[in-house]
Protein backbone atom coordinates (compact mmCIF):
# COMPACT_ATOMS: atom_id res chain seq x y z
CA UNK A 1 74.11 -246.69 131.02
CA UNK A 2 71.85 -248.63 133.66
CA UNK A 3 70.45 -251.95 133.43
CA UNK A 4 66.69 -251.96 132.92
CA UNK A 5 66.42 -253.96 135.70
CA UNK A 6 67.37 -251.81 137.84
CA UNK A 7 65.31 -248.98 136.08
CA UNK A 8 62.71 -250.61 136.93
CA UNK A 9 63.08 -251.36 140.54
CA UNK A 10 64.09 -247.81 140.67
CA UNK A 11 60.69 -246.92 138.77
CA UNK A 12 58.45 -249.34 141.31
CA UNK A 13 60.29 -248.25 144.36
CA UNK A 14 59.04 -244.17 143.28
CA UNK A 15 55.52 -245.45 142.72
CA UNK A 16 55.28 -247.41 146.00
CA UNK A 17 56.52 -244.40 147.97
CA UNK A 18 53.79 -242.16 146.06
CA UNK A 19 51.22 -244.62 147.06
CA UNK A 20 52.15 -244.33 149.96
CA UNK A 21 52.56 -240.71 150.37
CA UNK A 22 48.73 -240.25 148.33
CA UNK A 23 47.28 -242.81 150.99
CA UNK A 24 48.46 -240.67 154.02
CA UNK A 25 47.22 -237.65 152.41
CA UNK A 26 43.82 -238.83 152.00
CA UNK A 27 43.92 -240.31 155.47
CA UNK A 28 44.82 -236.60 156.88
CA UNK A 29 41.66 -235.20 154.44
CA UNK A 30 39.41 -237.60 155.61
CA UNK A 31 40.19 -236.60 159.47
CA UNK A 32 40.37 -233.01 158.70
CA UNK A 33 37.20 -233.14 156.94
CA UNK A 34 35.17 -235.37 160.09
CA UNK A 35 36.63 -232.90 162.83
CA UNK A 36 35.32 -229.80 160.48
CA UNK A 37 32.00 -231.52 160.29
CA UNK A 38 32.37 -231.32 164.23
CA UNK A 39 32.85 -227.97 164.73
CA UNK A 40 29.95 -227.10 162.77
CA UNK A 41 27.84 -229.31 164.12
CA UNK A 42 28.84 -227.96 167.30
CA UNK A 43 28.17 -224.31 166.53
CA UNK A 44 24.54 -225.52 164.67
CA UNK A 45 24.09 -227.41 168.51
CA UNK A 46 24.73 -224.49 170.05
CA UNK A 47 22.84 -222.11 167.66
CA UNK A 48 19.79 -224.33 168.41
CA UNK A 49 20.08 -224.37 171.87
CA UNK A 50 20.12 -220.36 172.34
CA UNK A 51 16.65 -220.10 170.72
């Protein structure tokens, strides 16, 4: 049977790496998101500019 000491490390160490995985996903949906917003900005730019 394991300590709870090191239950817990072993707990803090999996929420750490979630954290960290959740902050790089939201870091790659927050750049996916502005270089969408581009492209149709770039295609509304363009639609404009044909009138």
């Amino acid at each position: 049977c394991r300590s709870a000491v090191l239950e817990a490390r072993v707990f803090w160490r999996f929420v750490g790496s979630m954290m960290c995985v959740a902050a790089a996903c939201a870091v790659l949906v927050v750049w996916r998101q502005r270089a969408l917003d581009r492209r149709a900005l770039e295609k509304v730019r363009k639609q404009i500019e044909s009138i």
